[in-house]
Protein backbone atom coordinates (compact mmCIF):
# COMPACT_ATOMS: atom_id res chain seq x y z
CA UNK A 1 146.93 68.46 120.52
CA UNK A 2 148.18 66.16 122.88
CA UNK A 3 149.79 68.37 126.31
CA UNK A 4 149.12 71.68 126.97
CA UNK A 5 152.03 72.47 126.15
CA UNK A 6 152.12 71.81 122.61
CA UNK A 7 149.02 73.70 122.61
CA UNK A 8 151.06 76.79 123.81
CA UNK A 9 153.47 76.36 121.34
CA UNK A 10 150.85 76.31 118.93
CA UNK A 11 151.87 79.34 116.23
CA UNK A 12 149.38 81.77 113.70
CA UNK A 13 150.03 79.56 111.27
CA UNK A 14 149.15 76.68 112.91
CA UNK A 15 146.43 77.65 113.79
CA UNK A 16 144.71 79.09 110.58
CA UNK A 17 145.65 75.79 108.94
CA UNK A 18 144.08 74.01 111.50
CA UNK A 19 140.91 75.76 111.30
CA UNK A 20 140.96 75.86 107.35
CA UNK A 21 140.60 72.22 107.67
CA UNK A 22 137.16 72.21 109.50
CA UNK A 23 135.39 74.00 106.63
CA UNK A 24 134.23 73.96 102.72
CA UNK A 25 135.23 76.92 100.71
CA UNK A 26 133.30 78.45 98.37
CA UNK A 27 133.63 80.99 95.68
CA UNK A 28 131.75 83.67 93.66
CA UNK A 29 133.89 85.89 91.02
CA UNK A 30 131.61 88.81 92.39
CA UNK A 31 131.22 88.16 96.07
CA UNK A 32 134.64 86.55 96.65
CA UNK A 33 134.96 83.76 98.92
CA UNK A 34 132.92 82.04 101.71
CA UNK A 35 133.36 78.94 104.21
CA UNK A 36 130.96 76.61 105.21
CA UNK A 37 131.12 75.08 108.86
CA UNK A 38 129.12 73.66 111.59
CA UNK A 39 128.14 75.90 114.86
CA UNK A 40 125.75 74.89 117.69
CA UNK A 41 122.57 76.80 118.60
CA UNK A 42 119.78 75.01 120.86
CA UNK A 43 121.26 72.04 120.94
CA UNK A 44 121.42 71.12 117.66
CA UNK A 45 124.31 71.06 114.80
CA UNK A 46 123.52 73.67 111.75
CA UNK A 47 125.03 74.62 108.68
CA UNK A 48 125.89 78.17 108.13
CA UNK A 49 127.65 80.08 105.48
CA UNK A 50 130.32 83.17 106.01
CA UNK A 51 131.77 85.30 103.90
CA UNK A 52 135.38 85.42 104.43
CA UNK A 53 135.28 89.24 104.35
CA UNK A 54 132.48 89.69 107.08
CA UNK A 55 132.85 90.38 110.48
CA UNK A 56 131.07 86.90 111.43
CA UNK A 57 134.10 85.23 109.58
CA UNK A 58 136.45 87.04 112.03
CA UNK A 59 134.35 86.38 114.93
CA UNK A 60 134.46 82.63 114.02
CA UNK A 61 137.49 82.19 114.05
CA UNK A 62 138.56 84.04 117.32
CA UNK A 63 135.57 81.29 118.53
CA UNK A 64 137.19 78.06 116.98
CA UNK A 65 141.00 78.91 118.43
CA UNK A 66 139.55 79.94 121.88
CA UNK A 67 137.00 76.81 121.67
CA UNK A 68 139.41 74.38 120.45
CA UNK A 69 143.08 75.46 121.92
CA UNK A 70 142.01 78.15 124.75
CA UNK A 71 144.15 80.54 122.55
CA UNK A 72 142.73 84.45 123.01
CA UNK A 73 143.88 86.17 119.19
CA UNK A 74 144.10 89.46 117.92
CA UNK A 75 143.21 91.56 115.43
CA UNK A 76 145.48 91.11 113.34
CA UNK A 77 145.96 87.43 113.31
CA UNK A 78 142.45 87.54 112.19
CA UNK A 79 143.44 89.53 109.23
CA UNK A 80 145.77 87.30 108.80
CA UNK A 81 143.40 84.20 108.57
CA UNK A 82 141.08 86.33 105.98
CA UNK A 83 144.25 86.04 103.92
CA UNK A 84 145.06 82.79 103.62
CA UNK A 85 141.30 81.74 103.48
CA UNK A 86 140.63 83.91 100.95
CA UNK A 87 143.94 82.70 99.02
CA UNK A 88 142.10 78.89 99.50
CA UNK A 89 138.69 80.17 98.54
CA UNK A 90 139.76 81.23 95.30
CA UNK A 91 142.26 77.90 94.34
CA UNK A 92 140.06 75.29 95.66
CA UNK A 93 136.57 77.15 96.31
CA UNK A 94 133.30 75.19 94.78
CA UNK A 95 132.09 78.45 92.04
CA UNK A 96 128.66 79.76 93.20
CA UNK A 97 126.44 82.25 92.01
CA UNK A 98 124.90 84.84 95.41
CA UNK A 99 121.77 86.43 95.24
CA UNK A 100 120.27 89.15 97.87
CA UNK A 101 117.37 87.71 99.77
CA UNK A 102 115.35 86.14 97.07
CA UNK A 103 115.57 84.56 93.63
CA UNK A 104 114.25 82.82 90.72
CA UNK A 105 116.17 80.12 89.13
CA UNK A 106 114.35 76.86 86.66
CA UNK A 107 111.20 78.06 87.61
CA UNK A 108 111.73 77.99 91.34
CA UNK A 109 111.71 80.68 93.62
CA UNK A 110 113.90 80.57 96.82
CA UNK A 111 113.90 83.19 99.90
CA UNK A 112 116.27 84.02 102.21
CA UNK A 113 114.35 83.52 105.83
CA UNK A 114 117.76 84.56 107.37
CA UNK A 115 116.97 82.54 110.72
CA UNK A 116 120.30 80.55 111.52
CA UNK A 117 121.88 81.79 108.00
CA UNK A 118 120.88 78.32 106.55
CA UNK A 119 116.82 78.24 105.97
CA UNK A 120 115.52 79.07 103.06
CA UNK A 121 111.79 79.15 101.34
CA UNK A 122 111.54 76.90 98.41
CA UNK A 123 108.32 77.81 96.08
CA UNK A 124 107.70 75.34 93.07
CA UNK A 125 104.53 75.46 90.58
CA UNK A 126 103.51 72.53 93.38
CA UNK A 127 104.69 73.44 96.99
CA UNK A 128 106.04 76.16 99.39
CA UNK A 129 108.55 74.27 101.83
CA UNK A 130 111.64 75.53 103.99
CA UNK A 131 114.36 74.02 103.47
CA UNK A 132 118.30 73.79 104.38
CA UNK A 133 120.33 74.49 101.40
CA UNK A 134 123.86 72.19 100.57
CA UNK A 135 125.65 75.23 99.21
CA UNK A 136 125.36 79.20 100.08
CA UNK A 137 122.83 80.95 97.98
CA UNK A 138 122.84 84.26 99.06
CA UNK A 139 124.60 87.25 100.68
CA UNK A 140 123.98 88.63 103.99
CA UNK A 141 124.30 92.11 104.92
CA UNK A 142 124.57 94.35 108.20
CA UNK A 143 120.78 95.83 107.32
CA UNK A 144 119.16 92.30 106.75
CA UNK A 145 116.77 91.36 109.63
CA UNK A 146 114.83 87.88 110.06
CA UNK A 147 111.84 87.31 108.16
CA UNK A 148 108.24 85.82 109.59
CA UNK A 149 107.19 82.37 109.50
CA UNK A 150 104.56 81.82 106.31
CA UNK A 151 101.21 81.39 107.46
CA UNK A 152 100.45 79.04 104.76
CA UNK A 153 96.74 78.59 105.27
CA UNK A 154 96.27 82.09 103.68
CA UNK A 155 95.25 81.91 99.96
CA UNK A 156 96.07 84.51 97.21
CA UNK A 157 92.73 85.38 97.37
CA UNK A 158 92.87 86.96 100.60
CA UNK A 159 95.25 89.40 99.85
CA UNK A 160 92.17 91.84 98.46
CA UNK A 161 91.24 92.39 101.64
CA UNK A 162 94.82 92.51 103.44
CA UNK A 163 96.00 95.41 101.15
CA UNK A 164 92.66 97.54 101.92
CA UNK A 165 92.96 96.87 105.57
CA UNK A 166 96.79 97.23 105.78
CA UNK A 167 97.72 100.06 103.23
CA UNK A 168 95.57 103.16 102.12
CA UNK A 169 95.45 103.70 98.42
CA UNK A 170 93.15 106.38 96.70
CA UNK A 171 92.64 105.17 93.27
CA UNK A 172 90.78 101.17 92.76
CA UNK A 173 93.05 101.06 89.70
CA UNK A 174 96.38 100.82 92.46
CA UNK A 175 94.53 98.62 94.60
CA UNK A 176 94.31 96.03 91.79
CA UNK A 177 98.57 96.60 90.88
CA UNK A 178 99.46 96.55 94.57
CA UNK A 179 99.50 93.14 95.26
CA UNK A 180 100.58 92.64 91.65
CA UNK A 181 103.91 94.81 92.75
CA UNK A 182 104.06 93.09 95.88
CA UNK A 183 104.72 89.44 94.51
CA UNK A 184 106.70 89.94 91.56
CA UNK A 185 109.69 90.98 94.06
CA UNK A 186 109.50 87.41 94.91
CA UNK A 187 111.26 87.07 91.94
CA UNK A 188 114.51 88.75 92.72
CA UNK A 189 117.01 90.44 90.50
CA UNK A 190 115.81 87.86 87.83
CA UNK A 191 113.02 90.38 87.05
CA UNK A 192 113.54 93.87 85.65
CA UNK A 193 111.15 95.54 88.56
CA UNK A 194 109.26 99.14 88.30
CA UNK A 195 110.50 101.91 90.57
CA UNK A 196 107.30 102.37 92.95
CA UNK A 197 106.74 105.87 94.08
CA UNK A 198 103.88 107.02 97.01
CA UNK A 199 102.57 110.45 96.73
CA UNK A 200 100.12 112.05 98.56
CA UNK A 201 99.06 114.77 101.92
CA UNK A 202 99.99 114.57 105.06
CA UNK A 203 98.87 112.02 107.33
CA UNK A 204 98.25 109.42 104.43
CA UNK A 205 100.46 106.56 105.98
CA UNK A 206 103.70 106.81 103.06
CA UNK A 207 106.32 106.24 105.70
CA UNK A 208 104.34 103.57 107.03
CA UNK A 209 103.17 101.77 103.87
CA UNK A 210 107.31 101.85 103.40
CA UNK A 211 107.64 100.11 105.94
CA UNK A 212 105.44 97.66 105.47
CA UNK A 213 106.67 96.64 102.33
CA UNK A 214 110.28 96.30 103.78
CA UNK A 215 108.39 93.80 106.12
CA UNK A 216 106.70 91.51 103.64
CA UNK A 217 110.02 91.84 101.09
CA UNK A 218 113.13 92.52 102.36
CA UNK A 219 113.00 93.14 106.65
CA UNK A 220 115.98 95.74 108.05
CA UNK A 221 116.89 96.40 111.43
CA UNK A 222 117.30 100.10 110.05
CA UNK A 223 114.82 102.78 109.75
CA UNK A 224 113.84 104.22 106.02
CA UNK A 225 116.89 105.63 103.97
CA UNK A 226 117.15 109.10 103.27
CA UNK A 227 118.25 109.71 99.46
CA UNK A 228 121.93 110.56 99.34
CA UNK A 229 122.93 113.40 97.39
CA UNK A 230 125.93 111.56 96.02
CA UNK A 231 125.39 109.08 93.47
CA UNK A 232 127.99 106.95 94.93
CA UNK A 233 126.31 106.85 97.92
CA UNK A 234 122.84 105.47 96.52
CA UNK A 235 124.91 103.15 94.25
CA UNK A 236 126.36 101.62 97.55
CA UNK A 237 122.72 101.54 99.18
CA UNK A 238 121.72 99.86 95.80
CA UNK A 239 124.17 97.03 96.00
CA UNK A 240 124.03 96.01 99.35
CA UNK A 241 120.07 95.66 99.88
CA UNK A 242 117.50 93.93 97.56
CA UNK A 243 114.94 96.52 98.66
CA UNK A 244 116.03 99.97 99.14
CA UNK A 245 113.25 102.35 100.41
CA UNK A 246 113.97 106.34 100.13
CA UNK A 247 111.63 108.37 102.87
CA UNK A 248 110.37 111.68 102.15
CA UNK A 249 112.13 112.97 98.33
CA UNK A 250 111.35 115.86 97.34
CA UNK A 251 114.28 116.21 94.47
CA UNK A 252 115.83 113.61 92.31
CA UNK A 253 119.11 114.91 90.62
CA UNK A 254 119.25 114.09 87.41
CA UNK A 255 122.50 111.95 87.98
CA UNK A 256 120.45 109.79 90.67
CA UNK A 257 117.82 109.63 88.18
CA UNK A 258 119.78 108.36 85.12
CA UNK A 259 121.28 105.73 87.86
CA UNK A 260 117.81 104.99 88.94
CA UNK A 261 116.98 104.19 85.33
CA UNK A 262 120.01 101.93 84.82
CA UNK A 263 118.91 100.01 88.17
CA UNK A 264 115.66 99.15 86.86
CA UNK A 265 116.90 96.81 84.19
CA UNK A 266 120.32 96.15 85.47
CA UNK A 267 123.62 97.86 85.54
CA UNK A 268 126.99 98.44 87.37
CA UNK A 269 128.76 101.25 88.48
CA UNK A 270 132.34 101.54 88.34
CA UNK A 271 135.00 103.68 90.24
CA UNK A 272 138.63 103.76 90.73
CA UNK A 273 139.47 101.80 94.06
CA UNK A 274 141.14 104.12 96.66
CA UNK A 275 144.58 104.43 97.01
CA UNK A 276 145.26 102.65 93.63
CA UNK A 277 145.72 104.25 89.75
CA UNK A 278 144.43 101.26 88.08
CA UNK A 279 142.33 99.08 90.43
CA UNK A 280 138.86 99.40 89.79
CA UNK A 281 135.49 98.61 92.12
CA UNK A 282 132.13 97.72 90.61
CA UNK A 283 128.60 97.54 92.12
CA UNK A 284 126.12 96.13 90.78
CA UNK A 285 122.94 97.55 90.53
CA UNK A 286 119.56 95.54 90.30
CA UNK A 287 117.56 96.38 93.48
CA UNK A 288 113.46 96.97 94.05
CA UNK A 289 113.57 101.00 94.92
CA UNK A 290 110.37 102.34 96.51
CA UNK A 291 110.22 106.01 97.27
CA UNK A 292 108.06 108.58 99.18
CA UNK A 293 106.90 112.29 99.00
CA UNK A 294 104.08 114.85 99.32
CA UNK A 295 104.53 115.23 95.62
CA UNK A 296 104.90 113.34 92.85
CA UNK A 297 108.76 114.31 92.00
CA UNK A 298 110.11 112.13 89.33
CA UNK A 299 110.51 114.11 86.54
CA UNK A 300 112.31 112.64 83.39
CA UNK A 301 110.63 110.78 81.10
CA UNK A 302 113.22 108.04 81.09
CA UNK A 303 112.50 107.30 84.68
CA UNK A 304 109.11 107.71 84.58
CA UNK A 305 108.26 105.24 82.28
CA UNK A 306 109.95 102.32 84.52
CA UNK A 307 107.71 103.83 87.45
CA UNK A 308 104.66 102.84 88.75
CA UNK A 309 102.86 105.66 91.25
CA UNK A 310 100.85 105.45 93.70
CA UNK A 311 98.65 108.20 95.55
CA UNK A 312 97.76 107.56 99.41
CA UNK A 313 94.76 108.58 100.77
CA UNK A 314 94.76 111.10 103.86
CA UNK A 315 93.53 108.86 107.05
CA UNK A 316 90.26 110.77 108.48
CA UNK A 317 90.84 111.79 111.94
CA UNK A 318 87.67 109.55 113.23
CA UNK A 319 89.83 106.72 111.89
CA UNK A 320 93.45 107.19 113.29
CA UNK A 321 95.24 104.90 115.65
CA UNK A 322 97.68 104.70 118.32
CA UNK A 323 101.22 103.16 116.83
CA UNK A 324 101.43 100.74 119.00
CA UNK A 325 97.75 99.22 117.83
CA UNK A 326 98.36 99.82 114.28
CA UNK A 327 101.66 98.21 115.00
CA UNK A 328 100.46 95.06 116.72
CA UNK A 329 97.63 94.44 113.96
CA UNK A 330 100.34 94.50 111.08
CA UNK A 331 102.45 91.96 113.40
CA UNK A 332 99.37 89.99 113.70
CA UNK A 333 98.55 89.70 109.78
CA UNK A 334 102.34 89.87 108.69
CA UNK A 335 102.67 86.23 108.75
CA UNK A 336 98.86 85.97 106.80
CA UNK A 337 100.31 88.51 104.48
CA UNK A 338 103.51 86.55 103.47
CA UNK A 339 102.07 83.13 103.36
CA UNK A 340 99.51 84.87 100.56
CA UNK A 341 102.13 86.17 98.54
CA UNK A 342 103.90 82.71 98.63
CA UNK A 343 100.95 81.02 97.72
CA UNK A 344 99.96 83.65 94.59
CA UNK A 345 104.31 82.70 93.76
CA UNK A 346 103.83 78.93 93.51
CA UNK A 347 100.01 79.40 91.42
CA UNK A 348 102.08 82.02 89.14
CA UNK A 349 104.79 79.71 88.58
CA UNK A 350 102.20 76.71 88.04
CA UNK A 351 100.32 79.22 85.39
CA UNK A 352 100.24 78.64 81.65
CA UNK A 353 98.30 81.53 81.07
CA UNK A 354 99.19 83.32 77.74
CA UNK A 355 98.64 86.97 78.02
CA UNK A 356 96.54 88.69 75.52
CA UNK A 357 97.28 92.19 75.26
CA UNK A 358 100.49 94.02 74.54
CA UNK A 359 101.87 94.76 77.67
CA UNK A 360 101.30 98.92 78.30
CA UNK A 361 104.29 99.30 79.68
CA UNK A 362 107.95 98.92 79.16
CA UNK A 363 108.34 96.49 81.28
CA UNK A 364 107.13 93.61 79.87
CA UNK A 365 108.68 90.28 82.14
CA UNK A 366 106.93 92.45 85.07
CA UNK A 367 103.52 92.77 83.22
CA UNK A 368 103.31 89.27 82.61
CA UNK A 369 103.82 87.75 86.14
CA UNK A 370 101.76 90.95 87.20
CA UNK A 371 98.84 89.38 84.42
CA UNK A 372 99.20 85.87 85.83
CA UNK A 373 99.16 87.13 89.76
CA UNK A 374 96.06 89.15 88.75
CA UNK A 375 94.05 86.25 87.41
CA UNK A 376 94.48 84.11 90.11
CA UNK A 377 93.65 86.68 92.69
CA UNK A 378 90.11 87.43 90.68
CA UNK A 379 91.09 90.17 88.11
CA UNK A 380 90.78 89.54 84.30
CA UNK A 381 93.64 90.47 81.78
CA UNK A 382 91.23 93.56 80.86
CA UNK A 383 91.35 94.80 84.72
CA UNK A 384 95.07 94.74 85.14
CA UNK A 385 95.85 96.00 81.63
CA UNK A 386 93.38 99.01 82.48
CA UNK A 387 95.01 99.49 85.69
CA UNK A 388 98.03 99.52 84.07
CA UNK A 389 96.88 102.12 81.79
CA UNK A 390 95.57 104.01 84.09
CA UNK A 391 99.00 104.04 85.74
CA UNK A 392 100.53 105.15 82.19
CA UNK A 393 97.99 108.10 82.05
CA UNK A 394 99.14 109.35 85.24
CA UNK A 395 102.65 109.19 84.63
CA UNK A 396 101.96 111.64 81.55
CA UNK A 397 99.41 113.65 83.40
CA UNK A 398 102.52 114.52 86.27
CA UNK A 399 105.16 114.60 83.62
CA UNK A 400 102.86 117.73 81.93
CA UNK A 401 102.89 118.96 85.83
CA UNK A 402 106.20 118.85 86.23
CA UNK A 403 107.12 121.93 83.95
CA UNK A 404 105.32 125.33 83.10
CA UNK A 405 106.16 125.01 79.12
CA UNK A 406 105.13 121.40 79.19
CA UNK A 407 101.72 122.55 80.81
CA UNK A 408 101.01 125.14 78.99
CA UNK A 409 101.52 123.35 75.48
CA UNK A 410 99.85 120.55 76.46
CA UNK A 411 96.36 123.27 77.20
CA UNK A 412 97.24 124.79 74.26
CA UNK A 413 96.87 121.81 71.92
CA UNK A 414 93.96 120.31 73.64
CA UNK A 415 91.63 121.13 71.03
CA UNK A 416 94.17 121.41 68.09
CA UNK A 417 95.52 117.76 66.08
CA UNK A 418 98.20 120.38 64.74
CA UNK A 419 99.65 123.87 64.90
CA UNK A 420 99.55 125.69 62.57
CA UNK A 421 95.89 124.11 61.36
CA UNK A 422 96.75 125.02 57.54
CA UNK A 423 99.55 122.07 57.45
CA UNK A 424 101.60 125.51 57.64
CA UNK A 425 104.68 126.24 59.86
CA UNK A 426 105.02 129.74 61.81
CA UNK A 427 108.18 131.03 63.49
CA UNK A 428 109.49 130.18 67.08
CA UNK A 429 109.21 133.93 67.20
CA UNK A 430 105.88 133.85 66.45
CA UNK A 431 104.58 130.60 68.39
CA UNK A 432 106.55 131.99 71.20
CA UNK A 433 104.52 135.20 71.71
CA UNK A 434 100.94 133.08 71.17
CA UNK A 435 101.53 130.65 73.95
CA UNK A 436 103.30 133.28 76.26
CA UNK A 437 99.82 135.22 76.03
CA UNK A 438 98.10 131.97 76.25
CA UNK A 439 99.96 131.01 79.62
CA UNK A 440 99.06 134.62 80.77
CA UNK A 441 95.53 134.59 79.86
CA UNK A 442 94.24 131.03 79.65
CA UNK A 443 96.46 129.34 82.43
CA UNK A 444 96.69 132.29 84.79
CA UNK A 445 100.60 132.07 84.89
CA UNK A 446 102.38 134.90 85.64
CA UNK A 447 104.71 136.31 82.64
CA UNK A 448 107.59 136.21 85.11
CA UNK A 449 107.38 132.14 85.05
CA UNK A 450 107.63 131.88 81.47
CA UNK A 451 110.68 132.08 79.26
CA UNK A 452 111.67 135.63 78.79
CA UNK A 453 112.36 135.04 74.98
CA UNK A 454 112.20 133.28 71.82
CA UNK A 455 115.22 131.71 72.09
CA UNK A 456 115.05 130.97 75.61
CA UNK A 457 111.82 129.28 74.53
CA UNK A 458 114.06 126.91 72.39
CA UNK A 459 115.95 125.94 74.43
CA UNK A 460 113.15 124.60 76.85
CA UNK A 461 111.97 123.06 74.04
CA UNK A 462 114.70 120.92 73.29
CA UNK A 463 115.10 120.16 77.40
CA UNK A 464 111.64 119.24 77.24
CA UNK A 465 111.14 117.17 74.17
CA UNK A 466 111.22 113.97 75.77
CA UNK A 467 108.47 114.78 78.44
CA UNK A 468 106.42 116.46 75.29
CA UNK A 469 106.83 113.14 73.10
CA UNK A 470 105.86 111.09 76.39
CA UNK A 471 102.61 112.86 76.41
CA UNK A 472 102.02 112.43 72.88
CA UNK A 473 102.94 116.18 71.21
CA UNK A 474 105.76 116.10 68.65
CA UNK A 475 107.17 119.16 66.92
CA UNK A 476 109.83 119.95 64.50
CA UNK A 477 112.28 123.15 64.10
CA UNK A 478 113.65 123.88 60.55
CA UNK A 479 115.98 126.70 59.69
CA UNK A 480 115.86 128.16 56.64
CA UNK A 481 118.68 128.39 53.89
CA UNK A 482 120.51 131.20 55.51
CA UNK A 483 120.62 129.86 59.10
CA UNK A 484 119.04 132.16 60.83
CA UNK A 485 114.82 131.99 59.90
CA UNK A 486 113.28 129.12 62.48
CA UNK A 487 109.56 127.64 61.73
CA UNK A 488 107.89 125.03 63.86
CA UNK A 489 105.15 123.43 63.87
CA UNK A 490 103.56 121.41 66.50
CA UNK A 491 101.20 118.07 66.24
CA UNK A 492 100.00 115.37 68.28
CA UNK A 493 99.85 111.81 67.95
């Protein structure tokens, strides 16, 4: 403007017009839209990206009319502004595609560093280089937090002896996955990921090996989550962060768990928007969910099988450390750490290695990067598919745990292919009283713990077939002609 006084005269609308004309919009159909413009830090002219909905939009614009015209604005003619820019974004917006911290796309991985909101790792079959992207690529949230520098000159090798020095696992078997786990979230919501769950006593580091991985995948300025009894609310946690870690579970619902199950390979949750009849919200749900506890407390078979669990070894006394020491020597190696895991990304993407055993578990995207990152770290095929296996085993040896029937069938037909052993059937009634005496005398459970009755006993049955089938006992109910005769038999496979 030319005289201050024009510049008084200057009205809202002038003003948002003005400043729509010093950006680029952009648009996602799932993120709505987002501005690119120019700010200043150390001297130097960056790019940066804000969504038009975020409070760094508002606060940008309060800058640019104060900067530019010496006008002081409100609240609400920054609501005002969203408006109208989000009106643009969605007419004239360039369509882009946001991801949450890290993706794969053409065989190229790219990472969010969140510095200035405009670096970014790029990690070819060739290279690891940071770059400045033309266009946003991802979304930034209120939890995100900045993430080391690489330190490059650390091979994929050397993670070995970073995970025994940095996180305490009990079984060799989880030290060979660990690192396995730890790169594939490289990958991003292009991968179907495993649900990782720590187990183990007291004093055995699980809050802090949480942590850790938070550092090395997805840094927050917040501490651990604790799991929300409302589905809605975990849905929400889901959406907003890549990595969601859950501190000290000792329940899953079985609502959270079918919505865990649905996260694991992609899904969406939808709700009726408040304060509307027909409007409708959806979040969707693809995130890397880590989870802690004494116990191992994942307890449906659906879930389990998209889990992979690992025990923590108590620390002995002799060898515990201040925080602040264990603290600075994770700072220290955080940037070793990272720079390893890019590395083992660019050698996995650069792999043409075929894998030659059927992948153990359901996941089978996950198995093969995990196969490939395994190799090249000094593990054969046979190692990793063993550890994997091992894995499996566990998951049905804590599935039989996890319920009194399930443990006490599973003892009974230890010795036995099939029950009856004369191809025969017997009655629920029958069966019923044999395994009731068998929990009593053989398992030392108290009567009191067991169903009370035959049909009682059914009905566990049928609660617990999937966890039965999981751990490789099948069995079959048939009524007779009148309705009201039941035989089973039992077998294993």
């Amino acid at each position: 403007m030319s005289t201050q006084e024009e510049i008084k005269d200057l009205t809202t609308q002038e003003l948002i017009i003005s400043a729509s004309e010093q950006v680029m919009f952009y648009y996602s159909s799932v993120d709505g839209g987002f501005i690119k413009t120019q700010i200043e830090k150390q001297g130097e002219k960056i790019n940066v990206f804000y969504s038009i909905e975020s409070t760094e939009f508002k606060n940008w614009f309060r800058l640019f009319c104060f900067d530019t015209y010496g006008k002081i604005i409100n609240s609400g003619n920054s609501i005002q502004a969203q408006e109208h820019f989000r009106m643009v974004a969605k007419k004239i917006g360039k369509e882009v595609t946001l991801h949450r911290r890290c993706i794969e796309k053409s065989d190229k991985i790219y990472y969010d560093l969140y510095w200035d909101n405009s670096s970014i790792i790029r990690i070819t079959g060739v290279d690891v280089k940071i770059i400045k992207p033309s266009k946003p690529m991802f979304k930034t949230g209120a939890s995100m937090s900045p993430q080391v520098r690489p330190d490059l000159s650390a091979t994929p090798q050397d993670l070995v002896e970073l995970v025994n020095k940095h996180f305490h696992l009990h079984d060799e078997a989880d030290k060979v996955l660990f690192p396995l786990f730890l790169v594939s979230c490289l990958w991003g919501d292009k991968l179907s990921h495993p649900l990782i769950q720590l187990y183990g006593p007291p004093a055995s580091a699980k809050s802090t090996t949480l942590k850790r991985i938070e550092d090395l995948i997805d840094p927050h300025i917040y501490d651990l989550y604790d799991m929300p009894e409302n589905p809605e609310d975990v849905a929400l946690a889901l959406s907003l962060n890549y990595l969601c870690c859950f501190d000290n579970v000792s329940y899953i619902p079985p609502k959270i768990s079918d919505l865990l199950c649905r996260n694991c390979t992609g899904g969406t949750q939808i709700k009726r928007k408040r304060f509307t009849d027909t409007d409708q919200s959806a979040l969707k749900l693809k995130s890397v969910v880590c989870l802690n506890g004494v116990s191992q407390n994942i307890t449906r078979t659906d879930l389990a099988e998209r889990t992979l669990f690992f025990e923590m070894e108590k620390i002995p006394n002799d060898e515990k450390q201040p925080d602040s020491v264990l603290l600075a020597t994770w700072k220290k190696d955080l940037p070793l750490f990272f720079g390893a895991l890019c590395n083992l990304a660019k050698e996995v993407l650069n792999s043409t290695y075929q894998c030659k055993y059927a992948s153990p578990i359901r996941l089978t995207d996950f198995y093969q990067i995990a196969v490939k990152a395994g190799i090249i770290i000094g593990y054969s095929e046979k190692v990793v598919n063993k550890a994997f296996k091992n894995n499996t085993a566990r998951v049905k040896r804590e599935l039989a745990g996890s319920s009194i029937i399930v443990s006490v069938i599973v003892e009974f037909m230890a010795d036995k292919q099939q029950y009856p052993t004369d191809n025969d059937t017997c009655s629920v009634t029958e069966l019923f009283r044999e395994l009731k005496l068998f929990a009593i005398d053989e398992c030392e459970i108290e009567g009191r713990y067991f169903p009370g009755s035959p049909t009682w006993f059914s009905r566990k049955l049928n609660q617990n077939r999937e966890t039965l089938e999981a751990v490789g006992i099948y069995y079959h109910i048939k009524k007779s002609n009148d309705g009201n005769y039941q035989s089973i038999s039992l077998w294993q496979k």
